[in-house]
PDB file of N, CA and C in Angstrom:
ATOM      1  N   UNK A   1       6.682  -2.975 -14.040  1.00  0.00           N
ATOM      2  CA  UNK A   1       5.653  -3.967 -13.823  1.00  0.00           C
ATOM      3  C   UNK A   1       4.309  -3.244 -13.653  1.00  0.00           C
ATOM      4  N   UNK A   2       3.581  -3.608 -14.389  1.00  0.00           N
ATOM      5  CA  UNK A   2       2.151  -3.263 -14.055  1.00  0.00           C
ATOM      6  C   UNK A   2       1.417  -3.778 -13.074  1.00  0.00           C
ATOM      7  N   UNK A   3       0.031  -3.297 -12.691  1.00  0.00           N
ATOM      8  CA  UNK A   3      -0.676  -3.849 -11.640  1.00  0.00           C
ATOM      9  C   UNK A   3      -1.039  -4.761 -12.114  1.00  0.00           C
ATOM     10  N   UNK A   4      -1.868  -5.380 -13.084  1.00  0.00           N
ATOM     11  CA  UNK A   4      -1.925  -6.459 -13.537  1.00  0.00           C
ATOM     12  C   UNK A   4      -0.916  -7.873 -13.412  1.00  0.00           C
ATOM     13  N   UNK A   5       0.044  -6.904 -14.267  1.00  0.00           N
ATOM     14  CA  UNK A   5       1.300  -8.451 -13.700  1.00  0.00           C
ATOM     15  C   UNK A   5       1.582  -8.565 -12.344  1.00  0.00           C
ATOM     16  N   UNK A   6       1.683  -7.236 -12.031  1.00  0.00           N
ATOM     17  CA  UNK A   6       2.128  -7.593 -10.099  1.00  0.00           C
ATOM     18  C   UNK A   6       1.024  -8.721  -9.706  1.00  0.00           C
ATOM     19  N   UNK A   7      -0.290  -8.291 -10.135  1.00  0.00           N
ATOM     20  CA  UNK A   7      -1.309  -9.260  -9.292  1.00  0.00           C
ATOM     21  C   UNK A   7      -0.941 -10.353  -9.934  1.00  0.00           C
ATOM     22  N   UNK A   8      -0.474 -11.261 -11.319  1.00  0.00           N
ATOM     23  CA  UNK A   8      -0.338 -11.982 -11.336  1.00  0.00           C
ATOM     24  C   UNK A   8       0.916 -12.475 -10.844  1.00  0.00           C
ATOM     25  N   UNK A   9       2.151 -12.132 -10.792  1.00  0.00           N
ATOM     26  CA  UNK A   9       3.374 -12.357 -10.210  1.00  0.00           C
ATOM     27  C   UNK A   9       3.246 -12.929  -8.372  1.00  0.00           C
ATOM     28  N   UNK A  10       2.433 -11.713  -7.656  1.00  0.00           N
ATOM     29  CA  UNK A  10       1.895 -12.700  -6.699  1.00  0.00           C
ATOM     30  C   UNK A  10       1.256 -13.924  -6.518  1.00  0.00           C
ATOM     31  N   UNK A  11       0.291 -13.705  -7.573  1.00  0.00           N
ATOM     32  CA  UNK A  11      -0.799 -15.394  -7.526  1.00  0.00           C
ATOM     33  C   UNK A  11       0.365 -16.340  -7.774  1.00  0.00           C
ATOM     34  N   UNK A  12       0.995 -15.834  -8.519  1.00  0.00           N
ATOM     35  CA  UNK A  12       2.068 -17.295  -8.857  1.00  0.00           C
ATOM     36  C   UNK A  12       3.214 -17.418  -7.795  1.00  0.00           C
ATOM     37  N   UNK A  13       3.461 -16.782  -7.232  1.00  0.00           N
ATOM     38  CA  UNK A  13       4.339 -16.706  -5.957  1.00  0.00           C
ATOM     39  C   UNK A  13       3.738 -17.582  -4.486  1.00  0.00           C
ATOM     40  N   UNK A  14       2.924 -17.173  -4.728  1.00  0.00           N
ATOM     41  CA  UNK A  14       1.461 -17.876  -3.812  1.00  0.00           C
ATOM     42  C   UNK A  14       1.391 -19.414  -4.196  1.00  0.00           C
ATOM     43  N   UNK A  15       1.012 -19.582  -5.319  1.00  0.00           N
ATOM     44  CA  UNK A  15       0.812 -21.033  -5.598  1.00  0.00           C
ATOM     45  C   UNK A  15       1.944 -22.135  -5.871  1.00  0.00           C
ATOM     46  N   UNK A  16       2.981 -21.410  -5.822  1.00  0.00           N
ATOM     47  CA  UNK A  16       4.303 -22.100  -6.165  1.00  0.00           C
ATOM     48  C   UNK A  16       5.355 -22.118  -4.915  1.00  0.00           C
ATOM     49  N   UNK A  17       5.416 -20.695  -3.822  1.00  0.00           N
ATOM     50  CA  UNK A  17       6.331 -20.883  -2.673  1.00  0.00           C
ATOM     51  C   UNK A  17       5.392 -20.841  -1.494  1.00  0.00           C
ATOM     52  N   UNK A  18       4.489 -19.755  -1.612  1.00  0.00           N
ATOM     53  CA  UNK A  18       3.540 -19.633  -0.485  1.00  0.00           C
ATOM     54  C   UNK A  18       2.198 -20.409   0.013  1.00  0.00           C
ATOM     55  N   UNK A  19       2.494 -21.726  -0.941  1.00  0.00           N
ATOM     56  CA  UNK A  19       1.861 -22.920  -0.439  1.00  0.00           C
ATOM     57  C   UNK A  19       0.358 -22.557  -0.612  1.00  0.00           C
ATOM     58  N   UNK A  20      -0.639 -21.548  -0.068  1.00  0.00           N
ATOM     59  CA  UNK A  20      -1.756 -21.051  -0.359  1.00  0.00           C
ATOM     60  C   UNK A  20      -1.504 -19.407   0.162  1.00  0.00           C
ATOM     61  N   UNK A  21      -3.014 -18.832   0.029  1.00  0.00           N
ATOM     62  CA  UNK A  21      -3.353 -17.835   0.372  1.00  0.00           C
ATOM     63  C   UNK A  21      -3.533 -18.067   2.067  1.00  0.00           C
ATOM     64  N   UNK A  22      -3.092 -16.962   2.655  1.00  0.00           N
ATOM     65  CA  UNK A  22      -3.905 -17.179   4.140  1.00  0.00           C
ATOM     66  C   UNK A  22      -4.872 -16.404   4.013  1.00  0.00           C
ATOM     67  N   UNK A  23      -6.019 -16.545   5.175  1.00  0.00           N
ATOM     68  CA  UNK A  23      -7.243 -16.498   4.875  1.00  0.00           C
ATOM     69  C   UNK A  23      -7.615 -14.596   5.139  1.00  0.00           C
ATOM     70  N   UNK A  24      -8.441 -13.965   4.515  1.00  0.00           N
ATOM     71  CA  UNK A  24      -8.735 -12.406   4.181  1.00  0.00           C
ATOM     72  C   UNK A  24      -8.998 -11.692   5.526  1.00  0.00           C
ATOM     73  N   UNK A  25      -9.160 -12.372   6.522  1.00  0.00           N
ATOM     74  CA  UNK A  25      -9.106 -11.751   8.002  1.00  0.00           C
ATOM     75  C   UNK A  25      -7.691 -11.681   8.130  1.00  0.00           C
ATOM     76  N   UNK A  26      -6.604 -12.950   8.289  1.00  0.00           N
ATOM     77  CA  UNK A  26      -5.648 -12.789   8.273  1.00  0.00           C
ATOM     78  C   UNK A  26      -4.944 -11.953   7.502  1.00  0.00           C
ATOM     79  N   UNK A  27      -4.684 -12.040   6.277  1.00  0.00           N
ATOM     80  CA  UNK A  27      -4.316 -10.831   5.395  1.00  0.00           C
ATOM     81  C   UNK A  27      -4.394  -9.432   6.373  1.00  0.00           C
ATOM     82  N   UNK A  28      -5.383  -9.286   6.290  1.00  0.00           N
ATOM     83  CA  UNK A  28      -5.767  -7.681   6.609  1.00  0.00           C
ATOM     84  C   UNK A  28      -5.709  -7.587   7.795  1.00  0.00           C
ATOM     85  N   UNK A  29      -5.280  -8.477   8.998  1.00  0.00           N
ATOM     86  CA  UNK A  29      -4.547  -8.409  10.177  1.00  0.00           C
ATOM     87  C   UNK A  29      -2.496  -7.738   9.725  1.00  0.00           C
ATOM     88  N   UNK A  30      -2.611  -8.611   8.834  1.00  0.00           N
ATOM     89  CA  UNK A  30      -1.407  -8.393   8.309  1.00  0.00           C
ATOM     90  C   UNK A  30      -1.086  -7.398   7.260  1.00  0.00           C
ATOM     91  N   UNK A  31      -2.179  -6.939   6.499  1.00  0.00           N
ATOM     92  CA  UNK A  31      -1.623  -5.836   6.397  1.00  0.00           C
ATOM     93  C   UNK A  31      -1.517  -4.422   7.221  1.00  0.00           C
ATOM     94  N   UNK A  32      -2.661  -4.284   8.235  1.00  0.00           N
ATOM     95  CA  UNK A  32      -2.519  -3.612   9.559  1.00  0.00           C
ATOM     96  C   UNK A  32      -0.857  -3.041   9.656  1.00  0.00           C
ATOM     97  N   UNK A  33      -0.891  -4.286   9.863  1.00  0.00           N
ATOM     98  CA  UNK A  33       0.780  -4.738  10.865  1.00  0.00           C
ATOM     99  C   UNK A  33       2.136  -4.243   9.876  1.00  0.00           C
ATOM    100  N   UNK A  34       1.720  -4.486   8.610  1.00  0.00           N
ATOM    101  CA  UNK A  34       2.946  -3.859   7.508  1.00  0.00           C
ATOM    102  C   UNK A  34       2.685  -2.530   7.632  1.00  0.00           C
ATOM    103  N   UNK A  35       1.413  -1.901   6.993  1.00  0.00           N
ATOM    104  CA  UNK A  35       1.155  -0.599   7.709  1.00  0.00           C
ATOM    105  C   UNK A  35       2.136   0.079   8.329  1.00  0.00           C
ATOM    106  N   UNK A  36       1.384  -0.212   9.949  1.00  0.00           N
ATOM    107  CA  UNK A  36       2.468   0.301  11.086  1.00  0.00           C
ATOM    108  C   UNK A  36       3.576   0.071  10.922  1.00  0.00           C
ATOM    109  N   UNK A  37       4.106  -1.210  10.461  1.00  0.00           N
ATOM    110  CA  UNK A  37       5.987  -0.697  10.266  1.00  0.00           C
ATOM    111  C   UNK A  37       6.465  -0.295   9.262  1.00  0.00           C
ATOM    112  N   UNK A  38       5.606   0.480   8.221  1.00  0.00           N
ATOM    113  CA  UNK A  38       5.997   1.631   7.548  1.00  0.00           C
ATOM    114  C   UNK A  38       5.961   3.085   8.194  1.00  0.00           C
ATOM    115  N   UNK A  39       4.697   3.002   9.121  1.00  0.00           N
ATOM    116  CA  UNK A  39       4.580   4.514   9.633  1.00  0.00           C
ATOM    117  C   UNK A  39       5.504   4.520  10.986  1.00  0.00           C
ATOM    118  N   UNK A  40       6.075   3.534  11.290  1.00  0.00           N
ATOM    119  CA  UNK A  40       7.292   3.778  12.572  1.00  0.00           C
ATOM    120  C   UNK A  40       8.243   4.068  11.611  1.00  0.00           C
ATOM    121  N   UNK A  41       8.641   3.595  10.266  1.00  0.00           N
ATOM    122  CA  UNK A  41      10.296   4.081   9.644  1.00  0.00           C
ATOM    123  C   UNK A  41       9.703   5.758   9.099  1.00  0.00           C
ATOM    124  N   UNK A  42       8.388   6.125   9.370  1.00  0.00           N
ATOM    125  CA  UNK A  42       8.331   7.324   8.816  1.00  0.00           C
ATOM    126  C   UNK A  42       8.520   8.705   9.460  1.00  0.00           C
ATOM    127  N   UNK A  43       7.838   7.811  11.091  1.00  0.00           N
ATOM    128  CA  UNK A  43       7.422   8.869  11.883  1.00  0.00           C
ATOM    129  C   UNK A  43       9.042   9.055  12.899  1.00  0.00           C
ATOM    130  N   UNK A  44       9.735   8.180  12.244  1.00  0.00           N
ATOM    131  CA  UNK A  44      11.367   8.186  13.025  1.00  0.00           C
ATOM    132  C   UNK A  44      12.049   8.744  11.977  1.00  0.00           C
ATOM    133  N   UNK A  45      11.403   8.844   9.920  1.00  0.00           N
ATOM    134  CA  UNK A  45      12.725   9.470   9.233  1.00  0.00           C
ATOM    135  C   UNK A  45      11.881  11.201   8.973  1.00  0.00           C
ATOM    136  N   UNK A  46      10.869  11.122   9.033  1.00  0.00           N
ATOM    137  CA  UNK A  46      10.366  12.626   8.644  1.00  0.00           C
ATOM    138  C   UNK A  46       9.731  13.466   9.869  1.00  0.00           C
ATOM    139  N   UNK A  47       9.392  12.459  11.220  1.00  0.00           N
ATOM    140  CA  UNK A  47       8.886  12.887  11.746  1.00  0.00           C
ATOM    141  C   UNK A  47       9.460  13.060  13.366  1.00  0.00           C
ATOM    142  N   UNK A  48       9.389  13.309  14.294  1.00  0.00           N
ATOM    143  CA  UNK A  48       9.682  13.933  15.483  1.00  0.00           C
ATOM    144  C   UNK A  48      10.651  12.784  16.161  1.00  0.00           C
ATOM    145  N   UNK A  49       9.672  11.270  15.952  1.00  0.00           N
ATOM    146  CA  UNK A  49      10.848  10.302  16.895  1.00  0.00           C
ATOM    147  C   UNK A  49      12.035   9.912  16.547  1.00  0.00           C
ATOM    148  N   UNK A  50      12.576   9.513  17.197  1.00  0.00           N
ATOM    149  CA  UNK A  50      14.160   9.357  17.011  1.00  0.00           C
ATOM    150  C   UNK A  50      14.147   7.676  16.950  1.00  0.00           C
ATOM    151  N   UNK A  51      15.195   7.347  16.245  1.00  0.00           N
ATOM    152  CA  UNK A  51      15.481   6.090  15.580  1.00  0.00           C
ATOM    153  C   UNK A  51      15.745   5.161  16.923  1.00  0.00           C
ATOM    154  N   UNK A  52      14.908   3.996  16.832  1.00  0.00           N
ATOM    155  CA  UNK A  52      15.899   3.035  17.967  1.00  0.00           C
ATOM    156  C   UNK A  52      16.922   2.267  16.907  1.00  0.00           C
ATOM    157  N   UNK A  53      17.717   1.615  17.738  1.00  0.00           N
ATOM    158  CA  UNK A  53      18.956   0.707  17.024  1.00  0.00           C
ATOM    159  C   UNK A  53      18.434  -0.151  16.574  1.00  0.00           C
ATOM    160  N   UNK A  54      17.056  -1.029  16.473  1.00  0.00           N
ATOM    161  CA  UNK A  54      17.069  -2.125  15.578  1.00  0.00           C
ATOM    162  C   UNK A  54      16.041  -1.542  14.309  1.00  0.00           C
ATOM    163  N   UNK A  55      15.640   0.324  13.993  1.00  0.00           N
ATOM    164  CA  UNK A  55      15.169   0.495  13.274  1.00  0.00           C
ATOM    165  C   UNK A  55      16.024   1.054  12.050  1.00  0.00           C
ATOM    166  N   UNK A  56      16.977   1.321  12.566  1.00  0.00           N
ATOM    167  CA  UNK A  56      18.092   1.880  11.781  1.00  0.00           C
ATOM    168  C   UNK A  56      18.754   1.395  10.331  1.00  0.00           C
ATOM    169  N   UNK A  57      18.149   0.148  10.632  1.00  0.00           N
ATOM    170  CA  UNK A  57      18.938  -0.627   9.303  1.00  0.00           C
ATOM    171  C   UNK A  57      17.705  -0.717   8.286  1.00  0.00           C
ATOM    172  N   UNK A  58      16.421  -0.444   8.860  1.00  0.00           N
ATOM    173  CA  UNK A  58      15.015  -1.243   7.829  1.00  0.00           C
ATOM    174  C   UNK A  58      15.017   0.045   7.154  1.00  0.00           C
ATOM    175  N   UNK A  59      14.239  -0.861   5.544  1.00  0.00           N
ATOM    176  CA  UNK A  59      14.595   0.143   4.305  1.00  0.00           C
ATOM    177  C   UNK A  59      13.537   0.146   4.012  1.00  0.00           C
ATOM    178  N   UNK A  60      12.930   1.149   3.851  1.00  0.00           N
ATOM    179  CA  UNK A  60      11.329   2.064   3.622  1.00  0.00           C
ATOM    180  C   UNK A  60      10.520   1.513   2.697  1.00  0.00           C
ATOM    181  N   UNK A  61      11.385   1.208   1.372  1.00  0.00           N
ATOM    182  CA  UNK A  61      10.876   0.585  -0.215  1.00  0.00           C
ATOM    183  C   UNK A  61      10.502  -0.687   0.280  1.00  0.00           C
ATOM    184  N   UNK A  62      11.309  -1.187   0.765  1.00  0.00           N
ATOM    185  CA  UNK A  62      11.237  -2.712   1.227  1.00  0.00           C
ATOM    186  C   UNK A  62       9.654  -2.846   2.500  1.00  0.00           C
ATOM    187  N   UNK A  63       9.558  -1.867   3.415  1.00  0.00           N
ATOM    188  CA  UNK A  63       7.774  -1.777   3.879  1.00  0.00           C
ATOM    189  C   UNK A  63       7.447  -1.721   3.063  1.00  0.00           C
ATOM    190  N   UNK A  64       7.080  -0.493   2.128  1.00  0.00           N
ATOM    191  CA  UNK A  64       6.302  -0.077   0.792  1.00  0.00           C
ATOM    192  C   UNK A  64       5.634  -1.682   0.594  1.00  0.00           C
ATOM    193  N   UNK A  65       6.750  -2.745  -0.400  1.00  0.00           N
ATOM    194  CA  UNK A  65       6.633  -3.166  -0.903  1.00  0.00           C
ATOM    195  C   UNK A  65       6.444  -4.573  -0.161  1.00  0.00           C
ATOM    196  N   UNK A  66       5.924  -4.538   1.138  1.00  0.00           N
ATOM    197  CA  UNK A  66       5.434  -5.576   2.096  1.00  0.00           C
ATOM    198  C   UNK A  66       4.171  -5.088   2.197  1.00  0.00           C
ATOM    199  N   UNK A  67       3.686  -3.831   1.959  1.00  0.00           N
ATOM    200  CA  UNK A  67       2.098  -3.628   2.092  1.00  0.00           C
ATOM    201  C   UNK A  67       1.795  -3.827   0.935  1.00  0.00           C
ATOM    202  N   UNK A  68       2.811  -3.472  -0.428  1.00  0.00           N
ATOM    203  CA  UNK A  68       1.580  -3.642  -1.351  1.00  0.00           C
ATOM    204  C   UNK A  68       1.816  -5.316  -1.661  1.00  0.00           C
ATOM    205  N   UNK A  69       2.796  -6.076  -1.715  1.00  0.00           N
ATOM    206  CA  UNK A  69       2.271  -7.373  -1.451  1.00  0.00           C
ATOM    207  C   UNK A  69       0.854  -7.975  -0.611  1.00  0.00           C
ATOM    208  N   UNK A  70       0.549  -7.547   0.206  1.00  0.00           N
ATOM    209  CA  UNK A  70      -0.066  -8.106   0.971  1.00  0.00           C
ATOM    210  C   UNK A  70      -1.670  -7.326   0.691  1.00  0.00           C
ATOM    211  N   UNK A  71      -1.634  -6.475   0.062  1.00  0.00           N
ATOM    212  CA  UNK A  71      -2.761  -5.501  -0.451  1.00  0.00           C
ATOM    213  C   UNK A  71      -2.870  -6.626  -1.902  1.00  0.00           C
ATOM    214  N   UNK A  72      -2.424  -6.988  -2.281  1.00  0.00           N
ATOM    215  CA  UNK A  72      -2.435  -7.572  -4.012  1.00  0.00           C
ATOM    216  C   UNK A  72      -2.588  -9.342  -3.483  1.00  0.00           C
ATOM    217  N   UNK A  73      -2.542  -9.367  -2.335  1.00  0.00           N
ATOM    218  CA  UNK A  73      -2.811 -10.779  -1.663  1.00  0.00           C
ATOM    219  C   UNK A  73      -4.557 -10.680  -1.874  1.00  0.00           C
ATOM    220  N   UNK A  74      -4.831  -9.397  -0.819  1.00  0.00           N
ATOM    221  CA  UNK A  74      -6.234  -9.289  -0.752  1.00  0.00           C
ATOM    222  C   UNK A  74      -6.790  -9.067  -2.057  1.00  0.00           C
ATOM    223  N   UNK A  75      -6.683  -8.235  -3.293  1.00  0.00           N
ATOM    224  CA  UNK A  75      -7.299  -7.796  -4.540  1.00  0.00           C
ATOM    225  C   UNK A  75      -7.847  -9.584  -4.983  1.00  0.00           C
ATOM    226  N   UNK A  76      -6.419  -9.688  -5.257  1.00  0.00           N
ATOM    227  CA  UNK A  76      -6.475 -11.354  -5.608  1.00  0.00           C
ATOM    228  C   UNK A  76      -7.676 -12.024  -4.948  1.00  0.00           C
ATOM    229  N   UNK A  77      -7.704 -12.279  -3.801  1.00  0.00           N
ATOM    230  CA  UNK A  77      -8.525 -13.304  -2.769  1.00  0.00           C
ATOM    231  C   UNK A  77     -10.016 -12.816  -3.536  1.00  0.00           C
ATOM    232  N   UNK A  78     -10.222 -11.746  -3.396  1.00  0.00           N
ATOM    233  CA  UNK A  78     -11.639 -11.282  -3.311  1.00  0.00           C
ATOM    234  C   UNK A  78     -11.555 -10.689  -5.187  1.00  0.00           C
ATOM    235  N   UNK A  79     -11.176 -11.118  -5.474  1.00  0.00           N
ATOM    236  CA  UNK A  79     -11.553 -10.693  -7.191  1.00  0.00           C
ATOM    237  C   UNK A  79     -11.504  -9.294  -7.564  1.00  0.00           C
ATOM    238  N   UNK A  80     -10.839  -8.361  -6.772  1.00  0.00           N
ATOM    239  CA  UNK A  80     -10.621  -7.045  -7.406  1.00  0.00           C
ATOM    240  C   UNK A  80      -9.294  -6.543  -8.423  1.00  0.00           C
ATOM    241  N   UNK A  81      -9.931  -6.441  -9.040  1.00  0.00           N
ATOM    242  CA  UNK A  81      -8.880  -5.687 -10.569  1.00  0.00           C
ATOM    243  C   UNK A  81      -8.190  -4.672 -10.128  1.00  0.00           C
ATOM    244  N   UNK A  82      -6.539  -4.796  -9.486  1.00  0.00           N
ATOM    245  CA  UNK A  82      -6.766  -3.071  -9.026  1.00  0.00           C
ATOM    246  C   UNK A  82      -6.195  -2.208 -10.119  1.00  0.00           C
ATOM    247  N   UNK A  83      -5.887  -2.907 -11.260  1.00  0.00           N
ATOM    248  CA  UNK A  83      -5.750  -1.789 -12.363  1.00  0.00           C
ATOM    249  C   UNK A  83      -7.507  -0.856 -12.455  1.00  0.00           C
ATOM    250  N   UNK A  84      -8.193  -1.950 -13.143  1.00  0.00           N
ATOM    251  CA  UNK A  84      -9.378  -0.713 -12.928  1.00  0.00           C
ATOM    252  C   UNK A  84      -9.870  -0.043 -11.768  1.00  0.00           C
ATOM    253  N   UNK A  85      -9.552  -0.764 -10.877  1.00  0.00           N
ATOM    254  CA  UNK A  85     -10.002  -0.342  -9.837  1.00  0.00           C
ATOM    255  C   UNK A  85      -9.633   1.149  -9.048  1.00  0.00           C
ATOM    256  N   UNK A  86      -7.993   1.580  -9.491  1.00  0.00           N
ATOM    257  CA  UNK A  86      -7.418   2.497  -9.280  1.00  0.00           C
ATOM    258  C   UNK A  86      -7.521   3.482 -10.399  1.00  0.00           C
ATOM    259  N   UNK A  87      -8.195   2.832 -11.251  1.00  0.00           N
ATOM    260  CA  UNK A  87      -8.661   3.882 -12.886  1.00  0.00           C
ATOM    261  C   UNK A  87      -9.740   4.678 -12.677  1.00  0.00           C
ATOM    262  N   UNK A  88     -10.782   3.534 -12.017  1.00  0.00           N
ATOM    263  CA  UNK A  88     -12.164   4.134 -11.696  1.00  0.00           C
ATOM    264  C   UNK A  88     -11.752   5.424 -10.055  1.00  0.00           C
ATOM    265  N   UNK A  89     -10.991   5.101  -9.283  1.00  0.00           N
ATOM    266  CA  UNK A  89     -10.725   5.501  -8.076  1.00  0.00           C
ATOM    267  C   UNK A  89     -10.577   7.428  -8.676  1.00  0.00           C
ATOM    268  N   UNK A  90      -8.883   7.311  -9.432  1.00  0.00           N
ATOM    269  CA  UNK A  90      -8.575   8.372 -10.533  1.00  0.00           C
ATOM    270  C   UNK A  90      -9.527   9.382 -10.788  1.00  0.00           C
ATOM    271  N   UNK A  91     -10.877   8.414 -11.648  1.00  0.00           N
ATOM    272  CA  UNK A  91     -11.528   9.128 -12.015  1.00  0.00           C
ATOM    273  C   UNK A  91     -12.497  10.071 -10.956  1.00  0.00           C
ATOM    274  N   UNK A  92     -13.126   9.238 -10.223  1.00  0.00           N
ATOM    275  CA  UNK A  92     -13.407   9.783  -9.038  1.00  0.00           C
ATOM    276  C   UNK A  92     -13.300  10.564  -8.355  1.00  0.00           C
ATOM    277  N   UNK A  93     -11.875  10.100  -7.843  1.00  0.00           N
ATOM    278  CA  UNK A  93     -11.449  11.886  -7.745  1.00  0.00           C
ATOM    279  C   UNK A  93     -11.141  13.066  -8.116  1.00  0.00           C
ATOM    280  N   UNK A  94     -10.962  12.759  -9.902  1.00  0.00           N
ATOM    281  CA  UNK A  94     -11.076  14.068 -10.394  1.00  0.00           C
ATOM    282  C   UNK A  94     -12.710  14.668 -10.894  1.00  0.00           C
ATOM    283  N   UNK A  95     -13.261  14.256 -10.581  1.00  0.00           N
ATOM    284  CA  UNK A  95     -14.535  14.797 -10.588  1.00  0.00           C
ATOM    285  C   UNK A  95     -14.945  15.728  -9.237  1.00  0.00           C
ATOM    286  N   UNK A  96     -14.416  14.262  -8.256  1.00  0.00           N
ATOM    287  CA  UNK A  96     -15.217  15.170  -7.061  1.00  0.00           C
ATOM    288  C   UNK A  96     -14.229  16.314  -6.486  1.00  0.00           C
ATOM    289  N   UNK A  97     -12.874  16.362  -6.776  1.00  0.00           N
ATOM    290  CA  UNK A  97     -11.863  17.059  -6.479  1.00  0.00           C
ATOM    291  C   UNK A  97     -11.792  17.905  -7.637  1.00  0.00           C
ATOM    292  N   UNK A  98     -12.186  18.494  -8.404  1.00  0.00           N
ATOM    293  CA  UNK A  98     -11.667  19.300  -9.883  1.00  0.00           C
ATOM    294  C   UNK A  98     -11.555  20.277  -9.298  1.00  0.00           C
ATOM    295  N   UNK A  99     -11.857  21.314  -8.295  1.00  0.00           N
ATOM    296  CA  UNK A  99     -11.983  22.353  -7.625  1.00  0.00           C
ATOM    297  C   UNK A  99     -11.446  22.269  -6.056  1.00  0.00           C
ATOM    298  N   UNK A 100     -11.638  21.762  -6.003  1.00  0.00           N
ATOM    299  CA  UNK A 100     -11.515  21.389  -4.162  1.00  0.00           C
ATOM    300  C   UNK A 100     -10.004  21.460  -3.693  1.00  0.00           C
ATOM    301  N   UNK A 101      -8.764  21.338  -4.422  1.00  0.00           N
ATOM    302  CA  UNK A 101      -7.603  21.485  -3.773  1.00  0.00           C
ATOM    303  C   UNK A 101      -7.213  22.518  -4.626  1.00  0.00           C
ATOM    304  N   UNK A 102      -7.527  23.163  -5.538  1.00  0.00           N
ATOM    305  CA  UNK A 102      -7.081  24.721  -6.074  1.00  0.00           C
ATOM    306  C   UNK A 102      -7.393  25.398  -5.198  1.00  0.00           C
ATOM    307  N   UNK A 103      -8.705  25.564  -4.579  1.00  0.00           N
ATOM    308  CA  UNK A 103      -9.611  26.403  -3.390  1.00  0.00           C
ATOM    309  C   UNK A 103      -9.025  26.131  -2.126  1.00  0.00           C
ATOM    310  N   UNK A 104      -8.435  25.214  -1.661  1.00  0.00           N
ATOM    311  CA  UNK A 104      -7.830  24.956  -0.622  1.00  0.00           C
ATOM    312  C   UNK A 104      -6.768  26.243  -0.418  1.00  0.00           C
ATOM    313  N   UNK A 105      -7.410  27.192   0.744  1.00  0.00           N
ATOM    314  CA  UNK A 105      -5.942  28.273   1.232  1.00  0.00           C
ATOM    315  C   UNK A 105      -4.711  27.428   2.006  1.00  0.00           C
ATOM    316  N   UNK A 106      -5.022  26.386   2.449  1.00  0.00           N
ATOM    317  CA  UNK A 106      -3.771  25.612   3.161  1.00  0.00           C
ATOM    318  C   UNK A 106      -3.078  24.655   2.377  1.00  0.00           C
ATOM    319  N   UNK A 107      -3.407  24.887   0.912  1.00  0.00           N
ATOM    320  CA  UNK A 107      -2.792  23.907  -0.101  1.00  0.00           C
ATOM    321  C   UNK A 107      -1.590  25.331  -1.022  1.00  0.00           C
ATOM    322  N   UNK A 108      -2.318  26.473  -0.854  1.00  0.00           N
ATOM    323  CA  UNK A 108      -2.148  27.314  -1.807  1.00  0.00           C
ATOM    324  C   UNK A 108      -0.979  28.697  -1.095  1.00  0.00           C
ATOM    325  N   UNK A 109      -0.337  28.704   0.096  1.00  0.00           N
ATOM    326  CA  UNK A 109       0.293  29.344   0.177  1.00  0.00           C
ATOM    327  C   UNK A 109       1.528  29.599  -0.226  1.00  0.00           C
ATOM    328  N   UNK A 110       1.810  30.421  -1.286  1.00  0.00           N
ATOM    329  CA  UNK A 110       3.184  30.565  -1.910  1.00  0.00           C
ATOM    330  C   UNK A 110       3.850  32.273  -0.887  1.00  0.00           C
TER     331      UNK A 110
END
């Protein structure tokens, strides 16, 4: 699926089960909140804390794919393309980065 269709696959998900959009404060309250319960299944599978019992069962792809829903809620609301938008981003950074992480000694220790 492309970004394109994803954004449209949501709009139509939206207008057909999800009754409307909730409103772009909300969203981005909510995506906050997906956020963080990706970085608790992260900071419990890669990182130092230890799992409680009701985190044990939640499946990582499945956050992933609750933020970028809710990120493609917002593109939508406010008219951003994020195919180009992540084209132009791309480009961006390879301009301002073309040098900058080769030169990096804390990128480069073999």
């Amino acid at each position: 699926m492309t970004l394109s269709e994803a954004q449209y696959a949501v709009d139509q998900w939206i207008q057909t089960i999800g009754v409307r959009y909730f409103g772009e404060l909300t969203n981005m309250a909510l995506l906050t909140e997906e956020v963080g319960e990706l970085a608790r299944i992260i900071a419990r599978r890669y990182g130092e804390q230890s799992f409680k019992e009701s985190d044990k069962d939640v499946n990582m792809a499945d956050e992933m794919a609750d933020v970028l829903f809710v990120l493609i809620c917002l593109a939508n609301q406010t008219g951003v393309d994020l195919t180009e938008a992540l084209e132009k981003n791309i480009q961006k950074k390879t301009v301002r980065d073309a040098t900058r992480h080769l030169n990096n000694p804390k990128l480069n220790t073999e």
